[in-house]
Protein backbone atom coordinates (compact mmCIF):
# COMPACT_ATOMS: atom_id res chain seq x y z
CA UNK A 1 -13.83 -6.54 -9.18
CA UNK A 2 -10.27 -7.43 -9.69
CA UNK A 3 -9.33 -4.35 -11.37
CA UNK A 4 -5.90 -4.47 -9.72
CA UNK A 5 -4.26 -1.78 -12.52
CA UNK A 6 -7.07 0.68 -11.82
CA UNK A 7 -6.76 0.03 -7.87
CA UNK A 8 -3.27 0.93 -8.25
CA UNK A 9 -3.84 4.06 -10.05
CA UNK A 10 -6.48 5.27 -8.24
CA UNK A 11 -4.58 4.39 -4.71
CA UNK A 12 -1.53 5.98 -6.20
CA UNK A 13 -3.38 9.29 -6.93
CA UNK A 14 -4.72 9.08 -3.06
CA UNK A 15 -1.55 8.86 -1.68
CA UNK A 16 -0.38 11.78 -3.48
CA UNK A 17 -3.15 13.94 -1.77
CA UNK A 18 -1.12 16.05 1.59
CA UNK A 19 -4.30 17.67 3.11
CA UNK A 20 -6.17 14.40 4.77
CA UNK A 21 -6.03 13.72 7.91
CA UNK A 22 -5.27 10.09 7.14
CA UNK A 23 -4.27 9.03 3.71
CA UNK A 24 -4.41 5.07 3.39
CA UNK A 25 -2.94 5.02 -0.22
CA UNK A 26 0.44 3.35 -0.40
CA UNK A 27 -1.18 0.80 2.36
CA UNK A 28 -4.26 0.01 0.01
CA UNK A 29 -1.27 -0.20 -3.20
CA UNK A 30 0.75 -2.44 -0.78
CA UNK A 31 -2.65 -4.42 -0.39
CA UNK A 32 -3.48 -4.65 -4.28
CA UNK A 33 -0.11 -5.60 -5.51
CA UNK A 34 -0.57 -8.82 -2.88
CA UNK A 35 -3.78 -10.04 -4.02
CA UNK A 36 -2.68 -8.92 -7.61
CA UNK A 37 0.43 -11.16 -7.16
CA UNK A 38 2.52 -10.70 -10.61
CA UNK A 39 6.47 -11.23 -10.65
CA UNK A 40 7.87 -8.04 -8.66
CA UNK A 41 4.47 -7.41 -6.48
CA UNK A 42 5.84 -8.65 -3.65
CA UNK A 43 8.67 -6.74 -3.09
CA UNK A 44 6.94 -3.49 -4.47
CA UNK A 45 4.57 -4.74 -1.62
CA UNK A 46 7.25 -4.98 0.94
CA UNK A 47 8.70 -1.09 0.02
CA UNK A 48 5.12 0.70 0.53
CA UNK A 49 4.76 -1.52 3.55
CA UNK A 50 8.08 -0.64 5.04
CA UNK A 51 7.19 3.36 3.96
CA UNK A 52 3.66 2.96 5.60
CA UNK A 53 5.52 1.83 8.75
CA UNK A 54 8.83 4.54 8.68
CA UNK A 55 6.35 7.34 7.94
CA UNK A 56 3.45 6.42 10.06
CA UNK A 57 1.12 6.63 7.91
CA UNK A 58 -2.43 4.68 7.85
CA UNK A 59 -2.41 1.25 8.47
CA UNK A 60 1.19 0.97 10.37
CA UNK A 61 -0.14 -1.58 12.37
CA UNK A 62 -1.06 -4.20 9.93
CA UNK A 63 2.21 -3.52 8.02
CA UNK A 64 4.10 -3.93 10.74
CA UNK A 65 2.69 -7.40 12.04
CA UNK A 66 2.68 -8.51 8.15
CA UNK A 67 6.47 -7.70 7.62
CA UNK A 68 6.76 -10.23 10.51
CA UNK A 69 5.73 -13.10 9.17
């Protein structure tokens, strides 16, 4: 749909939530802000990627091999 500003606010609101299990919201916001690709997204990008991957939280994986390349 390409509703990156909506994605972003509803993925911010997820990651908020403490009581899952697994909580894939600053991972899904890194996500957005890439294929939304405006001047600072990248680097806002990089930070949730880099906080995905310090806290272990959902999708560490695929941060980690995308702060590789």
């Amino acid at each position: 749909m390409k509703d990156y500003d909506k994605a972003l606010m509803e993925f911010d609101q997820l990651s908020q939530l403490k009581h899952l299990h697994s909580n894939p919201g600053y991972f899904l916001m890194a996500i957005t802000l890439l294929k939304r690709n405006k001047e600072g997204d990248r680097n806002k990008a990089q930070v949730l990627l880099e906080k995905v991957i310090g806290e272990n939280l959902s999708g560490r994986k695929e941060a980690e091999k995308w702060l590789k390349k």
